[in-house]
Protein backbone atom coordinates (compact mmCIF):
# COMPACT_ATOMS: atom_id res chain seq x y z
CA UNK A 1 36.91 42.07 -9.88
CA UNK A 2 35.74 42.05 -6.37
CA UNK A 3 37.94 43.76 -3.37
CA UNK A 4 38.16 42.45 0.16
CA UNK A 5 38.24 45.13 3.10
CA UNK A 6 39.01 44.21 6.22
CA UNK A 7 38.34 46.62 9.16
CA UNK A 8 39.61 46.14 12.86
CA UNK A 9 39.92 48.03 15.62
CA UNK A 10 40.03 47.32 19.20
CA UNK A 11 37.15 45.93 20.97
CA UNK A 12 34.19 48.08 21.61
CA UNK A 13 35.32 50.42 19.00
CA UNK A 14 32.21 50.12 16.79
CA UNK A 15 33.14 48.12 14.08
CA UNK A 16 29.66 45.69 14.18
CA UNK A 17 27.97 49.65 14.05
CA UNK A 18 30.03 50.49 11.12
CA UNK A 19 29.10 47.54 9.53
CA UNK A 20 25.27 47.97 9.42
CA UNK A 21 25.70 51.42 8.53
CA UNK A 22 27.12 50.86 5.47
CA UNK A 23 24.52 47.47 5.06
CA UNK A 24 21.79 50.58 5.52
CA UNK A 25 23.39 52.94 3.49
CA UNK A 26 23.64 50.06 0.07
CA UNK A 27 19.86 49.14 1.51
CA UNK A 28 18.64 53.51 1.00
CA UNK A 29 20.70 53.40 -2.41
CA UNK A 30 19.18 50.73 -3.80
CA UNK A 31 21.73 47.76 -4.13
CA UNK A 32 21.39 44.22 -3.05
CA UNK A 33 23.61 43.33 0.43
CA UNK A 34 23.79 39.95 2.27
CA UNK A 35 24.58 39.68 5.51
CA UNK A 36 26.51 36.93 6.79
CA UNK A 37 27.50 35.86 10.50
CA UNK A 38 28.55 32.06 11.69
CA UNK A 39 26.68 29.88 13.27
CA UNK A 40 29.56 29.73 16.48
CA UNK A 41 29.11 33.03 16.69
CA UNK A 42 27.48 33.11 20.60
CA UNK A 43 27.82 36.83 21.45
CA UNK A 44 24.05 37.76 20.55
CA UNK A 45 20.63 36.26 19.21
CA UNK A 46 21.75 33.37 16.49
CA UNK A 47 21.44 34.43 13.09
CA UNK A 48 21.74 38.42 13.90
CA UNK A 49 24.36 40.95 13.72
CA UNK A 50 24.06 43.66 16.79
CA UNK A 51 25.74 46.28 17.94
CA UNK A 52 26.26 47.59 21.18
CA UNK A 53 23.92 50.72 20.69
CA UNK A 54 20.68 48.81 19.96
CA UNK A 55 20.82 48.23 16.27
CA UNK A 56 20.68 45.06 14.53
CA UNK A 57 20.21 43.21 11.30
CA UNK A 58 19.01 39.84 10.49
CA UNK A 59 21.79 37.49 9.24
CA UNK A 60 22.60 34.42 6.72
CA UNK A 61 24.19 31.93 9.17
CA UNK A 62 26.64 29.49 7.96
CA UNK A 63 28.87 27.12 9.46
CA UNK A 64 32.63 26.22 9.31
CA UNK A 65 31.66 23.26 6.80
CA UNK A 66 29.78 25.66 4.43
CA UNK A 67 30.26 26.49 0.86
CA UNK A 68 30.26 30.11 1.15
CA UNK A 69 31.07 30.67 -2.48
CA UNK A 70 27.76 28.49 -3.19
CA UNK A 71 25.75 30.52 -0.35
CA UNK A 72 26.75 33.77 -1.66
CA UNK A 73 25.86 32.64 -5.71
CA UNK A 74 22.61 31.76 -4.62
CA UNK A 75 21.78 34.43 -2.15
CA UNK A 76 22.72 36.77 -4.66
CA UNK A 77 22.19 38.22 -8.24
CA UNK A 78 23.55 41.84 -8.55
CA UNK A 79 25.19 42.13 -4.62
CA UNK A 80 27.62 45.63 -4.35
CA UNK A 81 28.26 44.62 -1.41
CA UNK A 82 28.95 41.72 1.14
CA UNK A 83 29.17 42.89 4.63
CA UNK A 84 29.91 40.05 7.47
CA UNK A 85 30.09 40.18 11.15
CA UNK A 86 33.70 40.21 13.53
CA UNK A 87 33.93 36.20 14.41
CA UNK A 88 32.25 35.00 11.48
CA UNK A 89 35.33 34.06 9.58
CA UNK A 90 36.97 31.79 11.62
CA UNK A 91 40.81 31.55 11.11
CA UNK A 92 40.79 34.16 8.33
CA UNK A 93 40.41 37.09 10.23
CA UNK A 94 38.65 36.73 13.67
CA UNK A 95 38.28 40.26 14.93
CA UNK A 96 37.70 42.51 11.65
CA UNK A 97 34.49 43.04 9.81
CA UNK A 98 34.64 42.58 6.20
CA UNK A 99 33.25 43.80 2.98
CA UNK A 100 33.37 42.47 -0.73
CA UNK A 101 32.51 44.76 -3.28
């Protein structure tokens, strides 16, 4: 059964750096992670996830209309993990970062 973590902290607290951390980290140990931000999401470059110290990741977009149950099936086979960026769940939880595994 997959979990759902939400993490949130106060702005500028580093939770977009956590994030790709732990999307490196899955990367170095071998296991398949998607990445997933929304297209609304205006803060940086569509389509990426950045942080604040320089590091960034490309990105699935997807929109408020999208079948993200669909998106993640076909993006992935054997994902551990599915890290996503602070705004990119709109009305669920609009200032945490999330991972499924």
């Amino acid at each position: 059964m997959a979990k759902l973590h939400f993490h949130y902290s106060t702005m500028n607290a580093g939770k977009s750096t956590l994030l790709l951390q732990a999307a490196y980290n899955y990367k170095e140990m071998g296991m398949e992670t998607l990445l997933l931000t929304a297209d609304f999401d205006d803060r940086t470059e569509n389509g990426k996830i950045t942080s604040r110290i320089g590091i960034s990741e490309q990105a699935e977009l997807y929109s408020q209309g999208s079948d993200l149950l669909s998106l993640i099936e076909k993006k992935t086979k054997n994902a551990k993990s599915l890290p996503k960026d602070a705004k990119s769940f709109a009305g669920l939880a609009s200032s945490s970062d999330t991972f499924i595994k």
